[in-house]
Structures are given as structure tokens and as C-alpha cells.
C-alpha atoms as a PDB file:
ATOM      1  CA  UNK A   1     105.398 106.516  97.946  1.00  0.00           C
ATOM      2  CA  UNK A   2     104.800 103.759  99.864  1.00  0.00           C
ATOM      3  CA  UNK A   3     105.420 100.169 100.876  1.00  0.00           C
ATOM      4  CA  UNK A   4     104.015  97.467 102.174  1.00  0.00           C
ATOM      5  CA  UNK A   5     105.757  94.771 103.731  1.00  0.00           C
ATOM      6  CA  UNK A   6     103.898  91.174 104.712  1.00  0.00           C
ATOM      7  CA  UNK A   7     104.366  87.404 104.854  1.00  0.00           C
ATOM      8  CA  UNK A   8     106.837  87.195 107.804  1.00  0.00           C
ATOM      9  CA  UNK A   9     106.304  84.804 110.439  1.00  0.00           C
ATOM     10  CA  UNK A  10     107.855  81.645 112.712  1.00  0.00           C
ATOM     11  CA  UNK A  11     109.499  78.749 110.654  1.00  0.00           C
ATOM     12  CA  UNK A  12     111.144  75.674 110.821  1.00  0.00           C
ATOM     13  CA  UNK A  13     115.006  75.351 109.944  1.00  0.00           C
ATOM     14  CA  UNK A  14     114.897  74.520 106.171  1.00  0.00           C
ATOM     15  CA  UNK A  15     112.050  75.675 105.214  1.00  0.00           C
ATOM     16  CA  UNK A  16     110.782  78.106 103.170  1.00  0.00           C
ATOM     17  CA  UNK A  17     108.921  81.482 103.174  1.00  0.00           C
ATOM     18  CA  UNK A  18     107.734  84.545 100.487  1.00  0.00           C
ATOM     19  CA  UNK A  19     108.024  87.880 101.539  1.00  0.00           C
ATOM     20  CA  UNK A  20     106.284  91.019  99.931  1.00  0.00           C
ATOM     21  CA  UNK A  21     106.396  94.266  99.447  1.00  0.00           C
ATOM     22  CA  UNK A  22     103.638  96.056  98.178  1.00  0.00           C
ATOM     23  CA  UNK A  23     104.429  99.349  96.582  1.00  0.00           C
ATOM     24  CA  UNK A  24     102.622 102.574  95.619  1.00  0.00           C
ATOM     25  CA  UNK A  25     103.110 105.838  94.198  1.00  0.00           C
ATOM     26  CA  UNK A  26     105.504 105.105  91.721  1.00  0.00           C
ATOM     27  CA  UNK A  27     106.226 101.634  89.450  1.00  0.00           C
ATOM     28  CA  UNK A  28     108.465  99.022  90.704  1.00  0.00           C
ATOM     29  CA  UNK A  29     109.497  98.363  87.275  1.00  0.00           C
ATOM     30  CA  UNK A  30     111.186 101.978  86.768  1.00  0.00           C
ATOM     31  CA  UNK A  31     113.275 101.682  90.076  1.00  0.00           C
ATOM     32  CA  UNK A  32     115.893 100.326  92.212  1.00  0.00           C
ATOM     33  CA  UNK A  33     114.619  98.104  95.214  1.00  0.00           C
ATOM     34  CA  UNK A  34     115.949  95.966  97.758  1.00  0.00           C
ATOM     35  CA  UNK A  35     115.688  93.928 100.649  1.00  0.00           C
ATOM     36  CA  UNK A  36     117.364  94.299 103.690  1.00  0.00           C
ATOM     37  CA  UNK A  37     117.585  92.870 107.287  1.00  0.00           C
ATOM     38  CA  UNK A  38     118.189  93.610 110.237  1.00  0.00           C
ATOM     39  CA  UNK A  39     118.374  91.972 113.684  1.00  0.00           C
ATOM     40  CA  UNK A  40     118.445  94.217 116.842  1.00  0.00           C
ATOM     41  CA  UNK A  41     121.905  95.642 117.502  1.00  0.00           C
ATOM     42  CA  UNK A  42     122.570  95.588 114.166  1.00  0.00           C
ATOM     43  CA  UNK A  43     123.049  97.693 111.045  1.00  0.00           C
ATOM     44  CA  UNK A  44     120.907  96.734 108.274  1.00  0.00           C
ATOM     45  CA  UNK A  45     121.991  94.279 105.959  1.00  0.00           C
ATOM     46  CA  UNK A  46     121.361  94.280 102.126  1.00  0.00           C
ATOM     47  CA  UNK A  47     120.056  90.803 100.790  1.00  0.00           C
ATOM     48  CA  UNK A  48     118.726  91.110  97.668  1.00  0.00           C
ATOM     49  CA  UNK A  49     118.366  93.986  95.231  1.00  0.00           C
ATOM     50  CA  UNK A  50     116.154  94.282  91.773  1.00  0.00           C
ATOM     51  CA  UNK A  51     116.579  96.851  89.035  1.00  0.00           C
ATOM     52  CA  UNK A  52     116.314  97.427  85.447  1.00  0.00           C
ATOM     53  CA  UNK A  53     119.486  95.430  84.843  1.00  0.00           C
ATOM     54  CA  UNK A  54     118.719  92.538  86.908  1.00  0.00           C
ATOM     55  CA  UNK A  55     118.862  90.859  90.165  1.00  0.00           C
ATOM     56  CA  UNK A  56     122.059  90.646  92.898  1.00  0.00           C
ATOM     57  CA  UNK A  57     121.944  89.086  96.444  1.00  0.00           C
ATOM     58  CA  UNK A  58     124.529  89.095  98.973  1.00  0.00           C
ATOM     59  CA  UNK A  59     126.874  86.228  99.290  1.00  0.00           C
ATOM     60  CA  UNK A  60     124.984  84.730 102.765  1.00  0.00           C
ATOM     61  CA  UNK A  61     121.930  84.217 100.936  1.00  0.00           C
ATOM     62  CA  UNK A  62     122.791  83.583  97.004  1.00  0.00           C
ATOM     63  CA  UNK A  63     121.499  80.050  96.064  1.00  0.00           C
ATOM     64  CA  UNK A  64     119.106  80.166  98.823  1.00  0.00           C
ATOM     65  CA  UNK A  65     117.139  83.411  98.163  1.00  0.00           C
ATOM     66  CA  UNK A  66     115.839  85.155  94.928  1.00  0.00           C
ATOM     67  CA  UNK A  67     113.632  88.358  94.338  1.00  0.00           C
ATOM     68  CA  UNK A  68     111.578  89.126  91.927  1.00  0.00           C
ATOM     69  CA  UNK A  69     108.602  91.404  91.125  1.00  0.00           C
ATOM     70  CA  UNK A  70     105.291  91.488  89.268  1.00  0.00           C
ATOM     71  CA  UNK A  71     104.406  94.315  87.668  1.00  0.00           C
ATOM     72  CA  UNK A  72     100.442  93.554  86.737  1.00  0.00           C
ATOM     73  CA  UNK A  73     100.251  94.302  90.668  1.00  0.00           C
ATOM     74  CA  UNK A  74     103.169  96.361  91.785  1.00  0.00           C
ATOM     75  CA  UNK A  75     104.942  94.184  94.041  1.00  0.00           C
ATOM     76  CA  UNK A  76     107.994  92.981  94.680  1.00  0.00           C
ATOM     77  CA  UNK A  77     109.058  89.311  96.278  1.00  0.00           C
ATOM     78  CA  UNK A  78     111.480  87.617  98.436  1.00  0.00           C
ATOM     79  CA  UNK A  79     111.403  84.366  98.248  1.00  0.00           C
ATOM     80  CA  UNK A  80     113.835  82.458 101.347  1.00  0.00           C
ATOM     81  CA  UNK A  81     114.224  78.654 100.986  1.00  0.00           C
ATOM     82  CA  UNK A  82     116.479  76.856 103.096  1.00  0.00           C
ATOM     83  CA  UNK A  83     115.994  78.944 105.770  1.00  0.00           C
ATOM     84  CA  UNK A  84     118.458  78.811 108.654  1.00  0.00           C
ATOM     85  CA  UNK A  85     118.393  80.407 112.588  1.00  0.00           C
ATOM     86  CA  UNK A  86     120.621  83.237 111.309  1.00  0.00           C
ATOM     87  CA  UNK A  87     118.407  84.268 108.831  1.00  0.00           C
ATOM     88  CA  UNK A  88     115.924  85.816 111.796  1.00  0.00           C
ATOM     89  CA  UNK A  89     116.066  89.071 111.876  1.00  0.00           C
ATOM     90  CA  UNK A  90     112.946  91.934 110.738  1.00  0.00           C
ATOM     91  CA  UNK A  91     113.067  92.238 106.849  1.00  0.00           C
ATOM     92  CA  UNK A  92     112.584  95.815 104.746  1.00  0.00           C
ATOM     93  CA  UNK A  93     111.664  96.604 101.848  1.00  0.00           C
ATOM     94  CA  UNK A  94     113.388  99.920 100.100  1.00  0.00           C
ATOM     95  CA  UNK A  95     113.208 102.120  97.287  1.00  0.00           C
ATOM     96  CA  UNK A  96     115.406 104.987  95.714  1.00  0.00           C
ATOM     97  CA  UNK A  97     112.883 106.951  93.940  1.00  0.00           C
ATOM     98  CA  UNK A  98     113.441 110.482  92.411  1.00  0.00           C
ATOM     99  CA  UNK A  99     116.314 111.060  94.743  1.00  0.00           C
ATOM    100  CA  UNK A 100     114.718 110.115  97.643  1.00  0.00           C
ATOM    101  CA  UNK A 101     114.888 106.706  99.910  1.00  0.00           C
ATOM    102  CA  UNK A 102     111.602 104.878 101.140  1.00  0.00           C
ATOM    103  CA  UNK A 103     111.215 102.412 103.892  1.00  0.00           C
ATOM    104  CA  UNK A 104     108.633  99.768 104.748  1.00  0.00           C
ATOM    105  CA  UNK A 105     107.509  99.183 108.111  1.00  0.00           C
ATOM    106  CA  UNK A 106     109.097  96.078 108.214  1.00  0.00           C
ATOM    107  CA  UNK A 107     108.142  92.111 108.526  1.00  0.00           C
ATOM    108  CA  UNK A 108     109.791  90.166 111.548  1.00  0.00           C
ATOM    109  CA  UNK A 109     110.657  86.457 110.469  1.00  0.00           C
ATOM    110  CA  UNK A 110     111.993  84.268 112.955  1.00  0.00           C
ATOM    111  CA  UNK A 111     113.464  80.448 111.973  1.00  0.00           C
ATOM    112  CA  UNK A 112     113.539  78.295 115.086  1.00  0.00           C
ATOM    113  CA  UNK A 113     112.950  74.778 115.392  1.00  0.00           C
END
């Protein structure tokens, strides 16, 4: 199992950015997986989370982010639109698969005017 994390980056207050997580060894329509952040002192936070039965995300970002995930190639999305300064933090992608729990290596995204 593993996954790939990319599209981080430096952005503007307001704007907008799409995350992703590339995954392999198993199919990210059979499993659980989430996004979480973290910012350095920090536990990590859950913001959005993906399974069979739908979608949830956590009350700070609900209206302003959604995930989603395409199957045809095995990836799963974060998209972040009205981004704000407390939104920077490194961003993970995560998987419960077969009893076990998978980590990216992370994507740093950093909203500063």
C-alpha cells in the first residue's frame, strides 16, 4: 500500500487549491480514507473523510472543502476553496486497509497573503 500525496503549495487568502492522493496496492473505492492536517506542535487533525457511505468533513472546513475520488485512476481529492491563514498546516492522506493504517508523506500548503 501506498500513497501519494501532491498539489500543495503557497496561496493567497481566498483562494483555492486541489490536493491528491495517489493510492496503490489496494482500491480506493473498497476503503475508508481521509485527510488530515497538521501544523507543527500539533496533533493531527481530521478534515475530510470518504467511504462507501459517503463523504464527512469537520466543522472548520464544511462548506469550504469537499473530497472526492476517481476510481478510473485510483485517487482521491481535496479540494480547499476559500482558503484562510489557519488552514496552513502539512496535509495527509490515510487509509485503513485490512486492519492496518497507511500514511502519505505529506503535502505542506501554506495560505499567506
Amino acid at each position: 500500500v501506498e500513497l501519494v500525496e501532491s498539489g500543495g503549495g503557497l496561496v493567497q487568502p481566498g483562494g483555492s487549491l486541489r490536493l491528491s492522493c495517489a493510492a496503490s496496492g489496494f482500491t480506493v473505492s473498497r476503503a475508508a480514507l481521509s485527510w488530515y492536517r497538521q501544523t507543527p506542535g500539533k496533533e493531527r487533525e481530521l478534515v475530510a473523510r470518504i467511504t462507501r457511505a459517503g463523504t464527512t468533513t469537520n466543522n472548520d472546513t464544511s462548506g469550504r472543502f469537499s473530497i472526492s475520488r476517481d476510481i478510473a485512476t485510483n485517487t482521491v481529492y481535496l479540494q480547499m476553496n476559500s482558503l484562510k491563514p489557519e488552514d496552513t498546516a502539512k496535509y495527509y492522506c490515510n487509509v485503513d486497509y485490512q486492519w492496518l493504517t497507511y500514511w502519505g508523506q505529506g503535502t505542506q500548503v501554506t495560505v499567506s497573503s
